[in-house]
PDB file of N, CA and C in Angstrom:
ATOM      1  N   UNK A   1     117.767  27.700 274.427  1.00  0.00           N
ATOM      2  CA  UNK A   1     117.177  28.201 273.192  1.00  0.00           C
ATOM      3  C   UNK A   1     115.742  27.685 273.093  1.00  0.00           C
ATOM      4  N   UNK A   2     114.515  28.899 272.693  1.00  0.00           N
ATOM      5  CA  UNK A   2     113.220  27.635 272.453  1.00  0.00           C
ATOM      6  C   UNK A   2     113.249  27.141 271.361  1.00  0.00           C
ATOM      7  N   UNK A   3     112.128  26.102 271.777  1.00  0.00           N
ATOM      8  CA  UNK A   3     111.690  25.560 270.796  1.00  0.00           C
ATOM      9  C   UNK A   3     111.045  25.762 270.006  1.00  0.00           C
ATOM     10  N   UNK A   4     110.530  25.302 268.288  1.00  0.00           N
ATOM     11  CA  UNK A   4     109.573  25.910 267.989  1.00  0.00           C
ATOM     12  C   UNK A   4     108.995  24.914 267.199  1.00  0.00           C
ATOM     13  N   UNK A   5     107.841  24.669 267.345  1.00  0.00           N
ATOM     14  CA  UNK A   5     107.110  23.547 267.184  1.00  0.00           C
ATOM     15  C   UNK A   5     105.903  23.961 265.941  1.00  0.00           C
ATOM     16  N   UNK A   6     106.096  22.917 264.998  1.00  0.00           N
ATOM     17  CA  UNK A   6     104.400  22.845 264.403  1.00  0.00           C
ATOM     18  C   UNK A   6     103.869  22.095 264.579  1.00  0.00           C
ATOM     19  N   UNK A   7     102.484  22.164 264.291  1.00  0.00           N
ATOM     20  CA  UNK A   7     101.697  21.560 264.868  1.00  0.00           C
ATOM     21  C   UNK A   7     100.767  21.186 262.652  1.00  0.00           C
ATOM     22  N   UNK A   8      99.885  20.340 262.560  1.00  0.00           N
ATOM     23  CA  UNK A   8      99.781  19.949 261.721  1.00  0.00           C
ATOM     24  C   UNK A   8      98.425  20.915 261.175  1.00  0.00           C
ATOM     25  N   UNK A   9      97.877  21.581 262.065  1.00  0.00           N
ATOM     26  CA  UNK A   9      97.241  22.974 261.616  1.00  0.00           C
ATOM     27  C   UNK A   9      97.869  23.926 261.066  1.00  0.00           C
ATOM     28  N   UNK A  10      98.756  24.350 261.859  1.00  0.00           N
ATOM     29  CA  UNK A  10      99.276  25.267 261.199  1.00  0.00           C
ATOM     30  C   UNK A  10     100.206  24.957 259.877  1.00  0.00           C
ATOM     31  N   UNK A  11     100.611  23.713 259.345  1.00  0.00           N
ATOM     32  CA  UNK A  11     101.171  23.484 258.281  1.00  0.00           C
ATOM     33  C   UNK A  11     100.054  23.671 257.025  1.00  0.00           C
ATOM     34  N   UNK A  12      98.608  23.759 257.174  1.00  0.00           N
ATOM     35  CA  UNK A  12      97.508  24.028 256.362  1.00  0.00           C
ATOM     36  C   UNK A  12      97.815  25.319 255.877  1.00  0.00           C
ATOM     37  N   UNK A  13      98.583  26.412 255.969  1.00  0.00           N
ATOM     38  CA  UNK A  13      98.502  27.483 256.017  1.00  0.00           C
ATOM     39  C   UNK A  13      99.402  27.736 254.682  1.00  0.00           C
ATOM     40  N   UNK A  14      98.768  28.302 253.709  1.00  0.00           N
ATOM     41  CA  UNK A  14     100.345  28.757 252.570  1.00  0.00           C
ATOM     42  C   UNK A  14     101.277  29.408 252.593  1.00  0.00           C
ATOM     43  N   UNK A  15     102.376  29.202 252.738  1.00  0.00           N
ATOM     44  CA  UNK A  15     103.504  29.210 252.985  1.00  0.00           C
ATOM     45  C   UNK A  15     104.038  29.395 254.373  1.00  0.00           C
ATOM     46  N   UNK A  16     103.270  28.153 255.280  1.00  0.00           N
ATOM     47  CA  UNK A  16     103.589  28.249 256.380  1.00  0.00           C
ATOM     48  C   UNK A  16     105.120  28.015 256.877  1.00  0.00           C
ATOM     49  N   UNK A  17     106.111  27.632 256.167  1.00  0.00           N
ATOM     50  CA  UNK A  17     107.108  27.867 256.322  1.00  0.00           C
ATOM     51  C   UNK A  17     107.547  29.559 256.122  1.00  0.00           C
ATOM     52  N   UNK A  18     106.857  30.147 255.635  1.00  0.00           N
ATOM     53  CA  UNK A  18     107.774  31.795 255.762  1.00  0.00           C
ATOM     54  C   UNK A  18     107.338  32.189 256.610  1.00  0.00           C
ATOM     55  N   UNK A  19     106.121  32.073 257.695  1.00  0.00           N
ATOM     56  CA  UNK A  19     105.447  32.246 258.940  1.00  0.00           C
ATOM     57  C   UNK A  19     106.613  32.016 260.042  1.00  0.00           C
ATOM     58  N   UNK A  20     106.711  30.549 259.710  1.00  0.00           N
ATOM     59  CA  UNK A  20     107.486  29.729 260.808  1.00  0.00           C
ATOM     60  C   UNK A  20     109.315  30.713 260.926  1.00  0.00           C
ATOM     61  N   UNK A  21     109.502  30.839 259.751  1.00  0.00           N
ATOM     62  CA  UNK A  21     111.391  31.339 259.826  1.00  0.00           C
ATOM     63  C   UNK A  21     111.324  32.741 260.720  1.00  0.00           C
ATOM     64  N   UNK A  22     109.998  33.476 260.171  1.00  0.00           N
ATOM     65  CA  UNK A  22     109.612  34.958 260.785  1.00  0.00           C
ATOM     66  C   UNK A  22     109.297  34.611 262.505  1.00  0.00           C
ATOM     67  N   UNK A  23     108.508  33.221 263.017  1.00  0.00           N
ATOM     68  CA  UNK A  23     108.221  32.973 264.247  1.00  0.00           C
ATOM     69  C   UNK A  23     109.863  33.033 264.736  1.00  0.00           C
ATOM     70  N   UNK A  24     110.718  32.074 264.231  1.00  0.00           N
ATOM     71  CA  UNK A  24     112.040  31.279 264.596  1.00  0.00           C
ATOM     72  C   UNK A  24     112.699  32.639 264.799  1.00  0.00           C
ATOM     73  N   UNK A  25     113.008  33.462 263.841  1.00  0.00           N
ATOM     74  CA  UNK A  25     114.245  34.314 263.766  1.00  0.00           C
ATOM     75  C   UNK A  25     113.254  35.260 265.225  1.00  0.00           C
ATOM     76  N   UNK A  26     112.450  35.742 265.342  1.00  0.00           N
ATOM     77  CA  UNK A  26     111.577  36.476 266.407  1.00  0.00           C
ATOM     78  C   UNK A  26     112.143  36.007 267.649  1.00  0.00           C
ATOM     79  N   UNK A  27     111.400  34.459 267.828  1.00  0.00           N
ATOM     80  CA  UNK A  27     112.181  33.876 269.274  1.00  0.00           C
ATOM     81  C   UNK A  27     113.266  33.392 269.766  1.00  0.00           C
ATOM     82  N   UNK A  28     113.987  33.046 268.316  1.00  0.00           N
ATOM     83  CA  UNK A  28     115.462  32.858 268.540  1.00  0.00           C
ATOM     84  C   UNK A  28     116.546  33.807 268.524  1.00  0.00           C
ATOM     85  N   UNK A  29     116.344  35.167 267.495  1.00  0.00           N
ATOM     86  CA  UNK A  29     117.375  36.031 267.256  1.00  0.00           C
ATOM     87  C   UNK A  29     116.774  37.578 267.913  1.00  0.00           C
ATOM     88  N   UNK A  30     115.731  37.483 268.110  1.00  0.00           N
ATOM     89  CA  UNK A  30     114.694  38.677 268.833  1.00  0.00           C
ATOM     90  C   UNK A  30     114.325  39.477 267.575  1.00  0.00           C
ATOM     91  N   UNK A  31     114.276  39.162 266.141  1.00  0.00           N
ATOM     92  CA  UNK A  31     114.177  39.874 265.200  1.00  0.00           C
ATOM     93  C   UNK A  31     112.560  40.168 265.005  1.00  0.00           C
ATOM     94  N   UNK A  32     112.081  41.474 265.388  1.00  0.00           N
ATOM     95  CA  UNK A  32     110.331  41.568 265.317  1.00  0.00           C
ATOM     96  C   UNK A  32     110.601  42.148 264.216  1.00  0.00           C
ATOM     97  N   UNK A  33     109.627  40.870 262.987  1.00  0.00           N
ATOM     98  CA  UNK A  33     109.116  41.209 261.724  1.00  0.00           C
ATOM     99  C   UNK A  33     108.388  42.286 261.677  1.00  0.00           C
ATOM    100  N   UNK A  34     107.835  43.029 260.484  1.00  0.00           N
ATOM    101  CA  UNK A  34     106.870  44.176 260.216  1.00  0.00           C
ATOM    102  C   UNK A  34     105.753  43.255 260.434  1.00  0.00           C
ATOM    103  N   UNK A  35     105.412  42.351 260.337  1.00  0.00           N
ATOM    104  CA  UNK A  35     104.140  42.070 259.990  1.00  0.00           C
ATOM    105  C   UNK A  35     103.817  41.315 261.740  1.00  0.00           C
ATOM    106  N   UNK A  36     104.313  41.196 262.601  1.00  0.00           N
ATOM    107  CA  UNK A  36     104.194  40.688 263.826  1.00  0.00           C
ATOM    108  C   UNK A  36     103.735  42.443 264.687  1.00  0.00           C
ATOM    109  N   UNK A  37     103.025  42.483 265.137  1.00  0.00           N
ATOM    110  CA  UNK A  37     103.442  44.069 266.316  1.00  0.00           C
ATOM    111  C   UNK A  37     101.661  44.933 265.721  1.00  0.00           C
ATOM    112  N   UNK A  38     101.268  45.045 267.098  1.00  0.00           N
ATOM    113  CA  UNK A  38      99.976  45.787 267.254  1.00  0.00           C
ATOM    114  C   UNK A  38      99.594  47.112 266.658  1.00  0.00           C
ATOM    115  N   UNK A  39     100.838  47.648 265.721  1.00  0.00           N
ATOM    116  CA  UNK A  39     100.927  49.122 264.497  1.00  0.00           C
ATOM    117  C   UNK A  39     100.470  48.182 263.282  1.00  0.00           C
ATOM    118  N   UNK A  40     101.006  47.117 263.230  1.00  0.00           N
ATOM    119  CA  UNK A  40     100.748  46.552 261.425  1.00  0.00           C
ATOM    120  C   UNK A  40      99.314  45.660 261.217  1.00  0.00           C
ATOM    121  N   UNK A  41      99.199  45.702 260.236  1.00  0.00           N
ATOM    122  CA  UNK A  41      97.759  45.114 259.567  1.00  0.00           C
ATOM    123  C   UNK A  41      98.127  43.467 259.367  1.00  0.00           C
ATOM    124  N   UNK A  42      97.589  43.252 259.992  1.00  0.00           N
ATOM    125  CA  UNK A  42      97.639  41.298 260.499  1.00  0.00           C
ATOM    126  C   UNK A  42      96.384  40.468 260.207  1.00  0.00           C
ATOM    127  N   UNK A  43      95.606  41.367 259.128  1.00  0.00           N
ATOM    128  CA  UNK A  43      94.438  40.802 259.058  1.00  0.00           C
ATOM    129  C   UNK A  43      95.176  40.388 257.325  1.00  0.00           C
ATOM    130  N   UNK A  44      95.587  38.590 257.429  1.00  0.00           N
ATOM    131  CA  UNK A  44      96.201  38.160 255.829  1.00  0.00           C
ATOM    132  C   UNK A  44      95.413  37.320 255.541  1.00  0.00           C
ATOM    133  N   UNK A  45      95.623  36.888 254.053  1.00  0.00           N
ATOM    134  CA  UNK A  45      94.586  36.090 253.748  1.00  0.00           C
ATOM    135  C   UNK A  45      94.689  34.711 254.059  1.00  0.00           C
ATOM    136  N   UNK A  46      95.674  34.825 253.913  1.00  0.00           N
ATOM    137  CA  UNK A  46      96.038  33.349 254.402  1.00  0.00           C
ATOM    138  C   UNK A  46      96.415  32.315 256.102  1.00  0.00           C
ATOM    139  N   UNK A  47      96.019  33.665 256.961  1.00  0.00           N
ATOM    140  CA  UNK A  47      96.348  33.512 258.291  1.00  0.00           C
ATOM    141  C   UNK A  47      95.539  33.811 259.064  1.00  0.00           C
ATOM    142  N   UNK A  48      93.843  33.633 259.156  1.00  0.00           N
ATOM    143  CA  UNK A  48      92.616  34.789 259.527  1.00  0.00           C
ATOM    144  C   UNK A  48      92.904  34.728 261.347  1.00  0.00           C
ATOM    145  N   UNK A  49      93.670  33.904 261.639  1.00  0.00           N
ATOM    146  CA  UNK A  49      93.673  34.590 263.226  1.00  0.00           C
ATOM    147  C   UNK A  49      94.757  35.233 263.878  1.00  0.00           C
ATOM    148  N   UNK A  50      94.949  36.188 263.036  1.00  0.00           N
ATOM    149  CA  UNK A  50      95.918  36.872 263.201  1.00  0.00           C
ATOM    150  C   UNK A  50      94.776  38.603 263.062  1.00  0.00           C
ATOM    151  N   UNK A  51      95.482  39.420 264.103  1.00  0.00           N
ATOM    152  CA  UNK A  51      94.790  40.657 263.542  1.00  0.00           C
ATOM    153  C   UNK A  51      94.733  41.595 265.157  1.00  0.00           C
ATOM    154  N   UNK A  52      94.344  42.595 264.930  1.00  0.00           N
ATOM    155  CA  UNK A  52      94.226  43.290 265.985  1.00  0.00           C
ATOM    156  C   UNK A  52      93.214  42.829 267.055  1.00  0.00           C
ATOM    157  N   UNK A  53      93.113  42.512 268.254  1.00  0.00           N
ATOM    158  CA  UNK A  53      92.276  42.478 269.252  1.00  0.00           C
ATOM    159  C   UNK A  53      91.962  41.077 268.532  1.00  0.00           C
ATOM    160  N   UNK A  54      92.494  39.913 268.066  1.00  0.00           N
ATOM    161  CA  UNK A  54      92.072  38.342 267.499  1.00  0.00           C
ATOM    162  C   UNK A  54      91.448  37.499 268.407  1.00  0.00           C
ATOM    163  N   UNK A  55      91.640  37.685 269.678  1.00  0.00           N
ATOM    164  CA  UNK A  55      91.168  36.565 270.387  1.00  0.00           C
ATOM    165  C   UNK A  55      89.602  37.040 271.033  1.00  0.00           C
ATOM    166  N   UNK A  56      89.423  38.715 270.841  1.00  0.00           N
ATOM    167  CA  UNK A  56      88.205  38.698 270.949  1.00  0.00           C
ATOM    168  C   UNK A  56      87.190  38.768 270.430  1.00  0.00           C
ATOM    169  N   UNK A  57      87.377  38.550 269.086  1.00  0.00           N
ATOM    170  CA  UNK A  57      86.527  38.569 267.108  1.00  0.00           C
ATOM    171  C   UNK A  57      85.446  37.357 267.299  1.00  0.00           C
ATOM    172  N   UNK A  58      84.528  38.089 267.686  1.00  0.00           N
ATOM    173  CA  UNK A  58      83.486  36.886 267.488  1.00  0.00           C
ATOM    174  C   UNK A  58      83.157  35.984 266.213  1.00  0.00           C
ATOM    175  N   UNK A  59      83.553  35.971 264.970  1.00  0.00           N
ATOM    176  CA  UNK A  59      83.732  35.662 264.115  1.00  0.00           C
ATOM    177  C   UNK A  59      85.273  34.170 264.197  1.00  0.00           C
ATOM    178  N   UNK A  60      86.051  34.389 265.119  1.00  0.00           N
ATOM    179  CA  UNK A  60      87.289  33.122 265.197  1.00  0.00           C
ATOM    180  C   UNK A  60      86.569  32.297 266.830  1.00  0.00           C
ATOM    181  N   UNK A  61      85.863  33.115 267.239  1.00  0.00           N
ATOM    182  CA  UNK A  61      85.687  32.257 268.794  1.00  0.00           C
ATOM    183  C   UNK A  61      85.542  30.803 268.391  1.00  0.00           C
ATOM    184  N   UNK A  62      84.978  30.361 267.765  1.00  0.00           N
ATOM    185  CA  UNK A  62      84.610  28.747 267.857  1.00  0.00           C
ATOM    186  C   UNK A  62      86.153  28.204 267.231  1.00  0.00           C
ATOM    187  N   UNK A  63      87.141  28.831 266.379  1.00  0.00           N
ATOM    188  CA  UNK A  63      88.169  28.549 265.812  1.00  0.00           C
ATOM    189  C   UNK A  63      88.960  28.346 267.130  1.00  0.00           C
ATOM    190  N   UNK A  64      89.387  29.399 267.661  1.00  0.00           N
ATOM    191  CA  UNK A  64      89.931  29.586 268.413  1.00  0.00           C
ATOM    192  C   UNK A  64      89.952  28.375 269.618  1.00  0.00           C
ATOM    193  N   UNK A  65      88.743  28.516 270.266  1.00  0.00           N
ATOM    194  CA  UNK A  65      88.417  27.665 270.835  1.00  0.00           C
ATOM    195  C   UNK A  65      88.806  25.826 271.003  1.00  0.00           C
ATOM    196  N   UNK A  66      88.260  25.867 269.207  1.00  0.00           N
ATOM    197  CA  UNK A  66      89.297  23.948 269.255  1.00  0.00           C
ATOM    198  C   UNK A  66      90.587  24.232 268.992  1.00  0.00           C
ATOM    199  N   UNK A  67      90.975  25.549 268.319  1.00  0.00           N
ATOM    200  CA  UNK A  67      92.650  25.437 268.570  1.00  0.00           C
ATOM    201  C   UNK A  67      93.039  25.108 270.164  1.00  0.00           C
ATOM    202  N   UNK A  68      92.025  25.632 270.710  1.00  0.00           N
ATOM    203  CA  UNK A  68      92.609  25.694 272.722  1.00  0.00           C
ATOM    204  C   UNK A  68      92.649  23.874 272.540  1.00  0.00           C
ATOM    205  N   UNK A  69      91.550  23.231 272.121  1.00  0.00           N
ATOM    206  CA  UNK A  69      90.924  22.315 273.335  1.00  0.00           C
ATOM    207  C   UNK A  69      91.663  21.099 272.444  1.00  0.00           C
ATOM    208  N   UNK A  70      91.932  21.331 271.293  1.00  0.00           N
ATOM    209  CA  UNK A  70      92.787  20.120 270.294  1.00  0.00           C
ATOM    210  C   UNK A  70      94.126  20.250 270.178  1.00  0.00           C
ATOM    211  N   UNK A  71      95.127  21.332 270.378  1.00  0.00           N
ATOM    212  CA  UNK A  71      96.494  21.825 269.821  1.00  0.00           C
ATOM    213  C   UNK A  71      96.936  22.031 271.520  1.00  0.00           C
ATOM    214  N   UNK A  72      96.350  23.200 271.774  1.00  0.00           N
ATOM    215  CA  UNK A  72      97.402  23.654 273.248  1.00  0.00           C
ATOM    216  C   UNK A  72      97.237  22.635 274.431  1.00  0.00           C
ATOM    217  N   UNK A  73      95.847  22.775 275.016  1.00  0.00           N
ATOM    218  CA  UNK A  73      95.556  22.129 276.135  1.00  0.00           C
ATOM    219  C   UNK A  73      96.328  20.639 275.711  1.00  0.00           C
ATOM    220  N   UNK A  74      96.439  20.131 275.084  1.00  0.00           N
ATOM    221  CA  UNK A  74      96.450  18.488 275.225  1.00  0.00           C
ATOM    222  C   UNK A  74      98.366  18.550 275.040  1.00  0.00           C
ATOM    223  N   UNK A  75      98.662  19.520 274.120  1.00  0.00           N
ATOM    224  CA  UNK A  75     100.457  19.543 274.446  1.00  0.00           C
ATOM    225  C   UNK A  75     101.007  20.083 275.573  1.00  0.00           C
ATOM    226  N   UNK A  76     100.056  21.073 276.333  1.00  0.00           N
ATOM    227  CA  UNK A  76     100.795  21.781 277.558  1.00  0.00           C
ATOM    228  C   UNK A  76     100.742  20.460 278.601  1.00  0.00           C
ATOM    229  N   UNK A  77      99.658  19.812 278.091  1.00  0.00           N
ATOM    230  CA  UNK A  77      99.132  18.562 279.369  1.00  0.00           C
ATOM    231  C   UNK A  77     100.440  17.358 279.056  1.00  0.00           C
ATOM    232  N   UNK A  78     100.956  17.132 277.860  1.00  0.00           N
ATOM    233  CA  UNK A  78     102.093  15.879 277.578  1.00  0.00           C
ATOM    234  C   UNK A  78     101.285  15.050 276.610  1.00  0.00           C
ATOM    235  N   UNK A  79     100.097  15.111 276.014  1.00  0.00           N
ATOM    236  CA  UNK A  79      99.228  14.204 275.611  1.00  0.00           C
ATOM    237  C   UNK A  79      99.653  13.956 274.529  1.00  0.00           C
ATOM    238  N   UNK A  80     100.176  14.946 273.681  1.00  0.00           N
ATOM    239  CA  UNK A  80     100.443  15.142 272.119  1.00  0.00           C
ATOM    240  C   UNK A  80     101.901  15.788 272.103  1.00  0.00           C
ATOM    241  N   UNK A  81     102.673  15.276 271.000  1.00  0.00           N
ATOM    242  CA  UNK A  81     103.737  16.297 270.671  1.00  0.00           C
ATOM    243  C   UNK A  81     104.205  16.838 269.313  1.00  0.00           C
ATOM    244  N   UNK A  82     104.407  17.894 269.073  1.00  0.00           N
ATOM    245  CA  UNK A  82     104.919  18.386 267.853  1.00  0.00           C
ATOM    246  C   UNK A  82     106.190  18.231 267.417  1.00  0.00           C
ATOM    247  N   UNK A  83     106.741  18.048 265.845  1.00  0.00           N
ATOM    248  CA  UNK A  83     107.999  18.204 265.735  1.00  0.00           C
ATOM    249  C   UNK A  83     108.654  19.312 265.755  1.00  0.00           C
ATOM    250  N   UNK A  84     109.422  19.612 266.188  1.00  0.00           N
ATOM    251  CA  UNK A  84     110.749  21.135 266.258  1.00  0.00           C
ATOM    252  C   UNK A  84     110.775  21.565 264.604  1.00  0.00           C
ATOM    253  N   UNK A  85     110.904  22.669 264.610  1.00  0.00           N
ATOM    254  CA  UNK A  85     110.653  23.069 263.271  1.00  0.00           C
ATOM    255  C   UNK A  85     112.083  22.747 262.378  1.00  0.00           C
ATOM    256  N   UNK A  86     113.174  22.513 263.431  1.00  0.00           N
ATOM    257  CA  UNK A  86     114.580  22.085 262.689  1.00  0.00           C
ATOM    258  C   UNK A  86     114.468  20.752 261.863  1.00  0.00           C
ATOM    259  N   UNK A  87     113.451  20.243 262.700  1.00  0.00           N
ATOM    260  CA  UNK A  87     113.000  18.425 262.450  1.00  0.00           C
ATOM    261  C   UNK A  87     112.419  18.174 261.031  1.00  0.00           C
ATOM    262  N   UNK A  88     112.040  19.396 260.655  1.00  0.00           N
ATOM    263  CA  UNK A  88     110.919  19.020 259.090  1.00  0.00           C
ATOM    264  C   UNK A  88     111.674  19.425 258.127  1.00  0.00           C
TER     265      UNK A  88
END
């Protein structure tokens, strides 16, 4: 089963727990939300890197970017770890 991890960015987010159950039930039960999928409007207010074509919005590049170099790179490497979302 995966895992599903937060990370302490993404808990900044309002109501990042209804994000997270919509991530969980997705990768755990295969349930694709309306609001997940390249037909729906993903541009929310509360989530700005989310959206059609997101990773190439010159407007999130520098966001994006320390998400890479502070969140992923350093957990894919072992450096850092997140708690399981069962854990919180």
């Amino acid at each position: 089963m995966p895992a599903i991890k937060i990370s302490a960015l993404f808990e900044q987010i309002t109501n990042w727990q209804n994000f997270a159950a919509h991530f969980y039930n997705y990768k755990v039960c295969g349930e694709l939300p309306g609001i997940f999928g390249r037909d729906e409007r993903l541009d929310l207010t509360d989530m700005p890197v989310t959206g059609p074509d997101a990773h190439n919005r010159s407007e999130w590049g520098s966001f994006l970017r320390n998400v890479h170099c502070q969140i992923v790179e350093p957990w894919t490497l072992g450096r850092i770890a997140f708690p399981d979302l069962d854990d919180l």
